[in-house]
C-alpha atoms as a PDB file:
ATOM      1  CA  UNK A   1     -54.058  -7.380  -4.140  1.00  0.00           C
ATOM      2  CA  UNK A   2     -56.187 -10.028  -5.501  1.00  0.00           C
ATOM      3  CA  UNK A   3     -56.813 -13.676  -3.567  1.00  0.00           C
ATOM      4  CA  UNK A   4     -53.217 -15.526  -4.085  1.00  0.00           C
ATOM      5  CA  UNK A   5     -53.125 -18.105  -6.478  1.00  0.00           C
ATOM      6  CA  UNK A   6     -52.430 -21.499  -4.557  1.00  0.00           C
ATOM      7  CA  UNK A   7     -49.747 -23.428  -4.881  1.00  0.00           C
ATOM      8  CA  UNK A   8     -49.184 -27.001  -3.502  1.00  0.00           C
ATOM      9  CA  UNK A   9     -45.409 -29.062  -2.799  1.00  0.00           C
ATOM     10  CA  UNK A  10     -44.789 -32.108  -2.095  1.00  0.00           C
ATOM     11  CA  UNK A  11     -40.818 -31.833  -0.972  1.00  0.00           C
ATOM     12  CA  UNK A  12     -39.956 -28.215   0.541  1.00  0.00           C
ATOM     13  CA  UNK A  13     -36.057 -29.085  -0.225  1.00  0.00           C
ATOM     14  CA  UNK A  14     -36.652 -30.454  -3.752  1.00  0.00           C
ATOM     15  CA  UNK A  15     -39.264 -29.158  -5.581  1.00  0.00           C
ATOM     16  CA  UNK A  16     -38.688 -26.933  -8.600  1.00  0.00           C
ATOM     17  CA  UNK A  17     -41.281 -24.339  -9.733  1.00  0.00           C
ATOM     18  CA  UNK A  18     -38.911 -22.052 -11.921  1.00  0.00           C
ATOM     19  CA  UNK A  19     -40.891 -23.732 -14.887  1.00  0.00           C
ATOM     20  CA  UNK A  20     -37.686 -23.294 -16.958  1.00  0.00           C
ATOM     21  CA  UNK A  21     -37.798 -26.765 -18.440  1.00  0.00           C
ATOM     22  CA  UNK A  22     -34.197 -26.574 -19.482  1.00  0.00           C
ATOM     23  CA  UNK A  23     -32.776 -29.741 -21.139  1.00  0.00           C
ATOM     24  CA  UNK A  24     -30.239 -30.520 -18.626  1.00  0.00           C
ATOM     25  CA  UNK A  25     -26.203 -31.218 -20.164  1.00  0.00           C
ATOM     26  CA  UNK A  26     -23.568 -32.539 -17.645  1.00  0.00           C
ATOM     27  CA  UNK A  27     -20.463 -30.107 -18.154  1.00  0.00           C
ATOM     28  CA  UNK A  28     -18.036 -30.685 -21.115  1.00  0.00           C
ATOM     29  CA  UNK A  29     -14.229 -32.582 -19.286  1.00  0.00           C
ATOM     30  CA  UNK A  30     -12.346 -29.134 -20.174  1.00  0.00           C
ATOM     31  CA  UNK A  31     -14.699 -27.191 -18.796  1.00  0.00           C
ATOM     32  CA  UNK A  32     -12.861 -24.130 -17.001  1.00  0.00           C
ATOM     33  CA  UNK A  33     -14.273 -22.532 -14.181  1.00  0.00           C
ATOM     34  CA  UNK A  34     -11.803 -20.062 -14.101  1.00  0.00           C
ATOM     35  CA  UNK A  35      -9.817 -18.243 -16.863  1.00  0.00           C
ATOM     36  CA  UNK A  36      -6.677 -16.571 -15.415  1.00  0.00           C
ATOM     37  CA  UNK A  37      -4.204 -16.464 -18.759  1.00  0.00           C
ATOM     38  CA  UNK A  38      -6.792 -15.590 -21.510  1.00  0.00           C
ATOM     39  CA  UNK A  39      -7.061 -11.783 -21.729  1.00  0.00           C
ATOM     40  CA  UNK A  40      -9.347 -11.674 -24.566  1.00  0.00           C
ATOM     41  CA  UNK A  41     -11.776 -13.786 -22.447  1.00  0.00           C
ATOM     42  CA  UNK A  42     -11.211 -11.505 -19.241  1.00  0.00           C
ATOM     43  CA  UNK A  43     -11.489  -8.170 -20.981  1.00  0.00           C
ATOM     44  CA  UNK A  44     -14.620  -9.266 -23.334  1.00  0.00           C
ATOM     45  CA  UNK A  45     -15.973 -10.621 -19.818  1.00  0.00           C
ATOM     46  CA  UNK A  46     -15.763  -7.162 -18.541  1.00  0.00           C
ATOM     47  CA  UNK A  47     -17.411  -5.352 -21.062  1.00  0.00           C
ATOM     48  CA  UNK A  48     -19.968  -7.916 -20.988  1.00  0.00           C
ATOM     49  CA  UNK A  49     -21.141  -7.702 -17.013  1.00  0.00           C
ATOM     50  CA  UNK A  50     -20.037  -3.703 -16.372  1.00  0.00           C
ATOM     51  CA  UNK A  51     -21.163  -2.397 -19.750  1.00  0.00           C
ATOM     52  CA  UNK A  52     -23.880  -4.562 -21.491  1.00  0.00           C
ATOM     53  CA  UNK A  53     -25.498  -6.580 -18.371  1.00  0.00           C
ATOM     54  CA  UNK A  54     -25.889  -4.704 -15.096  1.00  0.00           C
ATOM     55  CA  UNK A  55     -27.003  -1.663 -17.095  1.00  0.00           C
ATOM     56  CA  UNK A  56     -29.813  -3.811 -18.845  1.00  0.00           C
ATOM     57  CA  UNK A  57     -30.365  -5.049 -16.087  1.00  0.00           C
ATOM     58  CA  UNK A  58     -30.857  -2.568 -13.324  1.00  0.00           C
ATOM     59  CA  UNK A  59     -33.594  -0.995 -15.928  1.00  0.00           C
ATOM     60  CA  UNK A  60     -35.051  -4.303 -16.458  1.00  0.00           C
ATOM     61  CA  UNK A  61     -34.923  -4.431 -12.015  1.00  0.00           C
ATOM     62  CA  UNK A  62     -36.374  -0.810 -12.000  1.00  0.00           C
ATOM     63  CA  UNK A  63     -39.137  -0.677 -14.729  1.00  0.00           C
ATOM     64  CA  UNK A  64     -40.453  -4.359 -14.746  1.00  0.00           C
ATOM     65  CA  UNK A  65     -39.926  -5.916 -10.678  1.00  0.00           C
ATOM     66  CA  UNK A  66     -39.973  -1.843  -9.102  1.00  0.00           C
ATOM     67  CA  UNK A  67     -36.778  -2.946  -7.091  1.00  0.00           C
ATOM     68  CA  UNK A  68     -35.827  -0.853  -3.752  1.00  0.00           C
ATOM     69  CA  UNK A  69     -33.026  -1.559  -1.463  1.00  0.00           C
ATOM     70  CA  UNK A  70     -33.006  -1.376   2.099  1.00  0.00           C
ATOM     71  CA  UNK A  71     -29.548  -1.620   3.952  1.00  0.00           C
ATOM     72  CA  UNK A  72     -27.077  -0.977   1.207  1.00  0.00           C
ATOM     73  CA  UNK A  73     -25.195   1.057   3.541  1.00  0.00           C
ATOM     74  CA  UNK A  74     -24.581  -1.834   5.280  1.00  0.00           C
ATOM     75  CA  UNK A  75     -22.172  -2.648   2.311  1.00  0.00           C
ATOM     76  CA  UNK A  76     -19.761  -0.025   3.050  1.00  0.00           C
ATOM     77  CA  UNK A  77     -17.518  -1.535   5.296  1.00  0.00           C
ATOM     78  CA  UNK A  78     -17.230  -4.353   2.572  1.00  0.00           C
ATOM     79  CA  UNK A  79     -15.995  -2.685  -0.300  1.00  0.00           C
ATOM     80  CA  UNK A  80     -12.407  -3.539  -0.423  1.00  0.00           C
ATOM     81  CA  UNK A  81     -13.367  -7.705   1.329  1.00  0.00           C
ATOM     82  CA  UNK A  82     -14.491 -10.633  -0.194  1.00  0.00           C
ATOM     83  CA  UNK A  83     -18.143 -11.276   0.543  1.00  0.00           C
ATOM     84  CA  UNK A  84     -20.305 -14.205   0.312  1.00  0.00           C
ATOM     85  CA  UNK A  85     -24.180 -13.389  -0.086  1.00  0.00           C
ATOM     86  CA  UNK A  86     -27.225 -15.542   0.959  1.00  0.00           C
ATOM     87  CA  UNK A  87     -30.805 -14.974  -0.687  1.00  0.00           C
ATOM     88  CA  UNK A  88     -33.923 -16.795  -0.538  1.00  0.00           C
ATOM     89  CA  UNK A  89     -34.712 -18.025  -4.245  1.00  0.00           C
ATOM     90  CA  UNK A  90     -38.374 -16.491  -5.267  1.00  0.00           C
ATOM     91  CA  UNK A  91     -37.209 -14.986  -8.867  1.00  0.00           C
ATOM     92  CA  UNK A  92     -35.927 -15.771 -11.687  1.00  0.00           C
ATOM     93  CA  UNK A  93     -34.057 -12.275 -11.712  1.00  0.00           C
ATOM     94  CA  UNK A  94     -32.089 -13.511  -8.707  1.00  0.00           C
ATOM     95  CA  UNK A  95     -29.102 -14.241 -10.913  1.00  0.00           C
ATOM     96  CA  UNK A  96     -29.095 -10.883 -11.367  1.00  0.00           C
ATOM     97  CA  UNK A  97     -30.579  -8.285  -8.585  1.00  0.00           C
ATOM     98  CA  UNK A  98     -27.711  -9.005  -5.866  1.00  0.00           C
ATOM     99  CA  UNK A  99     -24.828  -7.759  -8.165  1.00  0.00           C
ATOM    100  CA  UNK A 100     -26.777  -5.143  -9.980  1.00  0.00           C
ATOM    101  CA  UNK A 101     -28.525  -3.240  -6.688  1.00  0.00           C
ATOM    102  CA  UNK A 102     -26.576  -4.170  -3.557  1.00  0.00           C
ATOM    103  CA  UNK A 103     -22.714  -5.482  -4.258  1.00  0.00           C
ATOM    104  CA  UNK A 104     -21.753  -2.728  -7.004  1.00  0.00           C
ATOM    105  CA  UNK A 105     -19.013  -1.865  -8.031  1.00  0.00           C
ATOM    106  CA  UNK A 106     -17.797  -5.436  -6.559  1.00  0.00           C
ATOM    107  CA  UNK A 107     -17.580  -8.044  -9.018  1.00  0.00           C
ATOM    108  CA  UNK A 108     -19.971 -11.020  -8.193  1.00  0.00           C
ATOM    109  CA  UNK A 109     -19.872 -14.583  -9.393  1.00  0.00           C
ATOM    110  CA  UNK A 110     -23.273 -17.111  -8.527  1.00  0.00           C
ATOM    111  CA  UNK A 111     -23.142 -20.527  -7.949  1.00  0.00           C
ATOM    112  CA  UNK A 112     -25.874 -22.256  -9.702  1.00  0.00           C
ATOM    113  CA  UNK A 113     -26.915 -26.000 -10.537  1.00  0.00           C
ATOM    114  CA  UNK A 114     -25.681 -27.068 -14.253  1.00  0.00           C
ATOM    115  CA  UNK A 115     -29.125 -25.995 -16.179  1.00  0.00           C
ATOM    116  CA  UNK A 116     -27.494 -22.673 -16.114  1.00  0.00           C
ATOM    117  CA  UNK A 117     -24.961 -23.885 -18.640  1.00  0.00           C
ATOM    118  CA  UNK A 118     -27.160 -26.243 -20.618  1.00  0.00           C
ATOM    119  CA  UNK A 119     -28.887 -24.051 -22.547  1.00  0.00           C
ATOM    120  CA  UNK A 120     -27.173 -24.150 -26.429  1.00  0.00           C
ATOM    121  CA  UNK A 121     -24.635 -21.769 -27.568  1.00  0.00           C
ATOM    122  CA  UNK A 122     -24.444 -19.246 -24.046  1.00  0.00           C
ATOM    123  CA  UNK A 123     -22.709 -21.465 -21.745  1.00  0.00           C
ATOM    124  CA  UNK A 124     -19.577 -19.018 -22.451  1.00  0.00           C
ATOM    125  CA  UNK A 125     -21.478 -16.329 -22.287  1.00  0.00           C
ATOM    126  CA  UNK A 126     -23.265 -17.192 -18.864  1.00  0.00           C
ATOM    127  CA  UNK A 127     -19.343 -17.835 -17.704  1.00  0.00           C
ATOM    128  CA  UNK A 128     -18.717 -14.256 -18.385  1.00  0.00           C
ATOM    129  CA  UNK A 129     -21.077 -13.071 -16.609  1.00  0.00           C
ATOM    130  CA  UNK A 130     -20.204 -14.822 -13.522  1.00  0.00           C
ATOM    131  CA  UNK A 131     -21.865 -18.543 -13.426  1.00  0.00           C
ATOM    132  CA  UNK A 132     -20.289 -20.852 -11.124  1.00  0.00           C
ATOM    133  CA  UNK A 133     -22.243 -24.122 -11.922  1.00  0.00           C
ATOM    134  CA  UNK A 134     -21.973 -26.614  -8.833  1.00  0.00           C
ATOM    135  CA  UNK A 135     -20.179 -29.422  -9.204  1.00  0.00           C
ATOM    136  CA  UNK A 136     -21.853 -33.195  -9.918  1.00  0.00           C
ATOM    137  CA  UNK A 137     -18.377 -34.911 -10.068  1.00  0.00           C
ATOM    138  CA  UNK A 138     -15.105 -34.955  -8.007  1.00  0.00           C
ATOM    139  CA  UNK A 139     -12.978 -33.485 -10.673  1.00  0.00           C
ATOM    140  CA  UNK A 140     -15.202 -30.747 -10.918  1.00  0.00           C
ATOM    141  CA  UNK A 141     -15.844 -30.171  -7.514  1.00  0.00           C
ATOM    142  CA  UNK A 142     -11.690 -29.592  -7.349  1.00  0.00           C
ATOM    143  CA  UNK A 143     -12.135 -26.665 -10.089  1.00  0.00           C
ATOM    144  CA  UNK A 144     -15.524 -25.164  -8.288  1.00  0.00           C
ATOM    145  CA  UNK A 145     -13.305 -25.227  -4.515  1.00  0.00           C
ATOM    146  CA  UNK A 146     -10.215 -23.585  -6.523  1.00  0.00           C
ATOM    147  CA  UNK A 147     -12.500 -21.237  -8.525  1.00  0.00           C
ATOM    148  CA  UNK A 148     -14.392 -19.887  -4.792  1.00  0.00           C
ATOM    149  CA  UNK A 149     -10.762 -19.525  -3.507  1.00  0.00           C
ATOM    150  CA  UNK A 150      -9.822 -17.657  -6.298  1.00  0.00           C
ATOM    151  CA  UNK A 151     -12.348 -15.272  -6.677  1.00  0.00           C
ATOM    152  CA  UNK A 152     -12.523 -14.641  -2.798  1.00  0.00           C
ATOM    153  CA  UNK A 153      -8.431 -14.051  -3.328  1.00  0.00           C
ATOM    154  CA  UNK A 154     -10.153 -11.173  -6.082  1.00  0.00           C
ATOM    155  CA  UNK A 155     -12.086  -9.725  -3.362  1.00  0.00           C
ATOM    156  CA  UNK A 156     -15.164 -10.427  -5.401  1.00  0.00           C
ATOM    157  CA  UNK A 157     -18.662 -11.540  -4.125  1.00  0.00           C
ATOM    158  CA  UNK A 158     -20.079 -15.201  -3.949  1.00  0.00           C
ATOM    159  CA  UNK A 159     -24.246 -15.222  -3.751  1.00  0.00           C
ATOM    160  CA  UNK A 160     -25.348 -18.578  -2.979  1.00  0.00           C
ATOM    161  CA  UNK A 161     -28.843 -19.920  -2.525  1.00  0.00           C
ATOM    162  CA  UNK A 162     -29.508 -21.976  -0.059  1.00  0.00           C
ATOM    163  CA  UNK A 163     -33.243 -22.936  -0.730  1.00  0.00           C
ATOM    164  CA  UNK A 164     -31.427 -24.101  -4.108  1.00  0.00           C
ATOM    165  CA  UNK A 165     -34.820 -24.000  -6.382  1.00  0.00           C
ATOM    166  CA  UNK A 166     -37.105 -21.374  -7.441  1.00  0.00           C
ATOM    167  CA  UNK A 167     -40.439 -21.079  -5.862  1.00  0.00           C
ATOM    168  CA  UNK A 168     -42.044 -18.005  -7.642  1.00  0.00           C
ATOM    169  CA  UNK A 169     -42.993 -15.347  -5.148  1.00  0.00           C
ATOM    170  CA  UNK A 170     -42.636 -17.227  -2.005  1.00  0.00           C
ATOM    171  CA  UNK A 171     -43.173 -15.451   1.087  1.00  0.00           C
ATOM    172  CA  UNK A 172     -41.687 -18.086   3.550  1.00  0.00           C
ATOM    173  CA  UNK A 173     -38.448 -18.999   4.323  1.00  0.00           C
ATOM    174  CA  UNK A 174     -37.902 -22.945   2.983  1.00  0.00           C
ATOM    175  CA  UNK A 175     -35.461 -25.360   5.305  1.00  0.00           C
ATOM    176  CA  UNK A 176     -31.731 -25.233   3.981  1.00  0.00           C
ATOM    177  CA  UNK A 177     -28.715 -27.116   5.598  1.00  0.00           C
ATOM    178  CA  UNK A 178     -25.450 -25.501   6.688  1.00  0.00           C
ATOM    179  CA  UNK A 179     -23.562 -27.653   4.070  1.00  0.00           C
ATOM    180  CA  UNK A 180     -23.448 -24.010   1.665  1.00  0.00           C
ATOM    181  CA  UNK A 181     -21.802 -22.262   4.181  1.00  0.00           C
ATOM    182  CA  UNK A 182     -18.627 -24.224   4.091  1.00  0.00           C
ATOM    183  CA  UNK A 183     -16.887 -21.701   2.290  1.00  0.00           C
ATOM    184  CA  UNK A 184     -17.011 -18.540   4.446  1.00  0.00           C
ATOM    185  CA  UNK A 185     -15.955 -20.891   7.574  1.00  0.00           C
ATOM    186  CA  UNK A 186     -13.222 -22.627   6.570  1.00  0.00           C
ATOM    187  CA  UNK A 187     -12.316 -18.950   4.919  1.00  0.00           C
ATOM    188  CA  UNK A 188     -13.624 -16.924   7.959  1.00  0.00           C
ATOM    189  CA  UNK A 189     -15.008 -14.820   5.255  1.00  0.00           C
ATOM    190  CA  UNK A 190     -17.793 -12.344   5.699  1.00  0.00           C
ATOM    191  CA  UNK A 191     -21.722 -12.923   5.318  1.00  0.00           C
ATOM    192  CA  UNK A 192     -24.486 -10.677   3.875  1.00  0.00           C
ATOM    193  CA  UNK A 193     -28.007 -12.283   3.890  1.00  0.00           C
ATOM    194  CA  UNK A 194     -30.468 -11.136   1.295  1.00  0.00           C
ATOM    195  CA  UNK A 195     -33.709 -11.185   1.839  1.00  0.00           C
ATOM    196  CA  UNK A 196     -36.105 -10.766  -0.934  1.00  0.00           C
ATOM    197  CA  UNK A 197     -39.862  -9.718   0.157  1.00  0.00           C
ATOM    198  CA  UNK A 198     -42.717  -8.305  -1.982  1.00  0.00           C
ATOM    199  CA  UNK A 199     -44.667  -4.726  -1.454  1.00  0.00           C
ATOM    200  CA  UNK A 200     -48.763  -4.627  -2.810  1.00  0.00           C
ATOM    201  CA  UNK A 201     -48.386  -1.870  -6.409  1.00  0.00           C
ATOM    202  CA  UNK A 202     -50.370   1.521  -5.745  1.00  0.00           C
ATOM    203  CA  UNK A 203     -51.467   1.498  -8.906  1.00  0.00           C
ATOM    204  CA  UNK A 204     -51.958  -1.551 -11.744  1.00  0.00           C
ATOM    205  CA  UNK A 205     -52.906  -3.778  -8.524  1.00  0.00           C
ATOM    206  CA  UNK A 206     -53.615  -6.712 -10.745  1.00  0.00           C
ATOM    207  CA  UNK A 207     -50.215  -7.292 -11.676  1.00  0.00           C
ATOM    208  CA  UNK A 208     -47.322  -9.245  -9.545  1.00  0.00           C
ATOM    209  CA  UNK A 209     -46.137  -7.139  -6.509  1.00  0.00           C
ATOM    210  CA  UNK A 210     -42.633  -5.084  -6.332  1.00  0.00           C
ATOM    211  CA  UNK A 211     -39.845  -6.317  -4.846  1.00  0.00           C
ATOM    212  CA  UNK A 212     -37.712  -4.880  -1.872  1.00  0.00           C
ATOM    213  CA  UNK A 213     -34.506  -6.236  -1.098  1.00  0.00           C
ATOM    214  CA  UNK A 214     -33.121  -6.273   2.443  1.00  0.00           C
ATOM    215  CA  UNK A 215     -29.298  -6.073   2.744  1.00  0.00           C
ATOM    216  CA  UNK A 216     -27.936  -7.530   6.271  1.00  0.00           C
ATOM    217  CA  UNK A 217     -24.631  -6.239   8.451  1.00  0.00           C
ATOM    218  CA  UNK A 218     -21.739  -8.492   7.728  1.00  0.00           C
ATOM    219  CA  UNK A 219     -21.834 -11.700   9.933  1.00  0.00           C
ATOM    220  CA  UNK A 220     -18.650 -12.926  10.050  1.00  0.00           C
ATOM    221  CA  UNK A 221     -18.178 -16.683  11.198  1.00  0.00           C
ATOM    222  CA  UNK A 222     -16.800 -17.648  15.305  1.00  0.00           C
ATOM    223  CA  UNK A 223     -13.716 -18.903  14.485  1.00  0.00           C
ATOM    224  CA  UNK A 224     -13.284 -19.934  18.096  1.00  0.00           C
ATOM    225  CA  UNK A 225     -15.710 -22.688  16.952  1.00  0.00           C
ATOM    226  CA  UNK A 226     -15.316 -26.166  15.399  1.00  0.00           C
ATOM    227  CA  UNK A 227     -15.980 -26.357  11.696  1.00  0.00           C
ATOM    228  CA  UNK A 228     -19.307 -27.635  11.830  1.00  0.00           C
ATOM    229  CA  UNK A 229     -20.368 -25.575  14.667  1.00  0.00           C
ATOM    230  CA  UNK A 230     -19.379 -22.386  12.536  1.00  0.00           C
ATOM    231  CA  UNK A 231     -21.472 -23.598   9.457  1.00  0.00           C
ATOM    232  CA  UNK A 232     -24.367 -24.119  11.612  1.00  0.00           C
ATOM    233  CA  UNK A 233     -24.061 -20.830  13.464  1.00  0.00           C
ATOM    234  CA  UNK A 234     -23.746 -18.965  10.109  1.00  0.00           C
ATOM    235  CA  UNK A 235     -26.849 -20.952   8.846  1.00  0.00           C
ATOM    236  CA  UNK A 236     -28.978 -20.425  11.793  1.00  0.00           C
ATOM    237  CA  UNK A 237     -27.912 -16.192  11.767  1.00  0.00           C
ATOM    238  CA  UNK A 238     -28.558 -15.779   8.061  1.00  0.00           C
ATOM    239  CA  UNK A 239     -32.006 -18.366   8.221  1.00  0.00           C
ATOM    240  CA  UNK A 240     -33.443 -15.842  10.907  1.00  0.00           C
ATOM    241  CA  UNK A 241     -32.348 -12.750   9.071  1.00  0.00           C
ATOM    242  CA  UNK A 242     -34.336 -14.010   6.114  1.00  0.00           C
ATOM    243  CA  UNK A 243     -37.031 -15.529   8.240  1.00  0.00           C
ATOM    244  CA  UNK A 244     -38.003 -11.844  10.281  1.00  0.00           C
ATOM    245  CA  UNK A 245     -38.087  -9.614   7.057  1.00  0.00           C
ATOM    246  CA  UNK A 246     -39.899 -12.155   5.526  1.00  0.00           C
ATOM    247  CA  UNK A 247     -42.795 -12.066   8.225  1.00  0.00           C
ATOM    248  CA  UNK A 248     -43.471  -8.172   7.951  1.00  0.00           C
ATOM    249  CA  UNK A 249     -46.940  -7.067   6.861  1.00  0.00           C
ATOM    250  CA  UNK A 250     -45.567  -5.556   4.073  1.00  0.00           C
ATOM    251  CA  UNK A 251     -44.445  -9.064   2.587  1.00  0.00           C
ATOM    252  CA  UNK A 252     -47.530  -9.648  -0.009  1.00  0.00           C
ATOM    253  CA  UNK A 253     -48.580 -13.034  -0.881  1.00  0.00           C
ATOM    254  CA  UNK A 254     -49.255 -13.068  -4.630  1.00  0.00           C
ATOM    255  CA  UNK A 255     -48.203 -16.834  -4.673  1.00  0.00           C
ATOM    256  CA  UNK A 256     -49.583 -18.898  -1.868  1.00  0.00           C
ATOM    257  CA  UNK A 257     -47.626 -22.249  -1.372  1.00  0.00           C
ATOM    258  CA  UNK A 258     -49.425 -24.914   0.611  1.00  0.00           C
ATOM    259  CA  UNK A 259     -47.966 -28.498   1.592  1.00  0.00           C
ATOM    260  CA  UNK A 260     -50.154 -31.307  -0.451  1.00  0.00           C
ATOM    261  CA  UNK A 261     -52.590 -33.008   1.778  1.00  0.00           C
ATOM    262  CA  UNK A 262     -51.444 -36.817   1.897  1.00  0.00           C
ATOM    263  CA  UNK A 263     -54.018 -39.534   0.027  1.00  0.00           C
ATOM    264  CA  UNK A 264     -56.040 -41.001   1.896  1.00  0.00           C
ATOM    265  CA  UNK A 265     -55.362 -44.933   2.087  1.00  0.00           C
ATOM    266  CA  UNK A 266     -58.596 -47.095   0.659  1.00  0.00           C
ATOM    267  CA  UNK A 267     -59.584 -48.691   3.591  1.00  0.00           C
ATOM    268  CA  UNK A 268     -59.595 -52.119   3.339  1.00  0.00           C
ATOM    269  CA  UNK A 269     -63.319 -53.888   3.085  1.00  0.00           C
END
């Protein structure tokens, strides 16, 4: 591998290096989250994640990022449950990898901020395919809450991220509260952490690293404990899950992120 390129933050919960530059557009007041009536939408929905998307892109996850699995077996027992999954955020193919290598055949939905749905003329389209943009007002957040009930009601899966921006390559584990794990316990639903790490190519060595996905056992929240205690004991379970693959030697460091050195005040003559 060559030197890492070097990166430097300011705010490790805030800053944004998915270079995406979308224009961002608050959600339209009719917006619906979830379409239960329409069977034109669910059925062209369908076709559009099992037969156009996850085959495009498990060969875009094969011949482009090299993507292996490691723990998909721990996904057995959770065929027939609802899930929720927890990544770290390093890619932009993260909307994608979870339901395409690990949760298959389980439908997945994603929650993502509302860039995901600005983009002209696909906003429909990125509902289809499973888009569950997070709510910026209380009339939304009503639909998102309903919508996660629903689709845990479907036995589907729900991948969160709780690092919540993109930082390209990362190899370390960024601070994240417990506030995204309200779902699975007030639910008591189960937990797979995801954790996303990058292997040095045997061959082409200048270009970016492989990835390798590691797929947790199900952690399933205490209900014995309060509700905040449960979010934090989720939180702290997936955080360290993520945190030891992500210290292996085989995690490369293509990207190198360093916190910005703080100016130096002029010191007064």
């Amino acid at each position: 591998m060559k030197k890492p390129k070097i990166v430097y933050y300011e705010d490790a919960l805030n800053d944004d290096f998915a270079g995406t530059k979308i224009r961002h557009k608050p959600l339209p007041k009719k917006y619906k989250y979830v379409h239960k009536k329409n069977i034109l939408w669910i059925a062209f929905s369908f076709i559009l994640y099992y037969i156009v998307a996850i085959p495009l892109f498990w060969l875009t996850g094969k011949l482009i990022y090299g993507v292996q699995v490691k723990g998909r077996k721990n996904m057995r027992r959770l065929r027939a449950q609802p899930v929720f999954f927890y990544g770290n955020h390093t890619q932009i193919c993260d909307a994608w990898n979870i339901q395409t290598f690990i949760a298959g055949p389980k439908r997945c939905y994603i929650t993502a901020d509302q860039d995901a749905t600005s983009i002209p003329g696909i906003r429909g389209f990125v509902t289809m395919l499973g888009c569950l943009p997070v709510p910026e007002k209380p009339d939304e957040a009503v639909k998102f809450k309903e919508a996660i009930k629903y689709r845990i009601w479907q036995r589907a899966g729900i991948i969160i991220y709780p690092e919540r921006h993109i930082w390209n390559y990362s190899t370390h584990i960024r601070p994240f509260p417990s506030d995204s794990f309200v779902y699975p316990a007030e639910l008591g639903t189960a937990v797979v952490a995801v954790s996303c790490t990058y292997r040095a190519r045997k061959v082409f060595k200048n270009l970016p690293p492989l990835i390798t996905l590691h797929v947790s056992k199900p952690i399933y929240p205490d209900m014995s404990l309060s509700l905040p205690e449960r979010k934090e004991d989720l939180r702290k379970k997936v955080y360290n899950f993520l945190l030891d693959h992500s210290s292996e030697d085989e995690n490369v460091e293509y990207i190198a992120y360093r916190k910005k050195p703080a100016e130096k005040k002029e010191e007064s003559k």
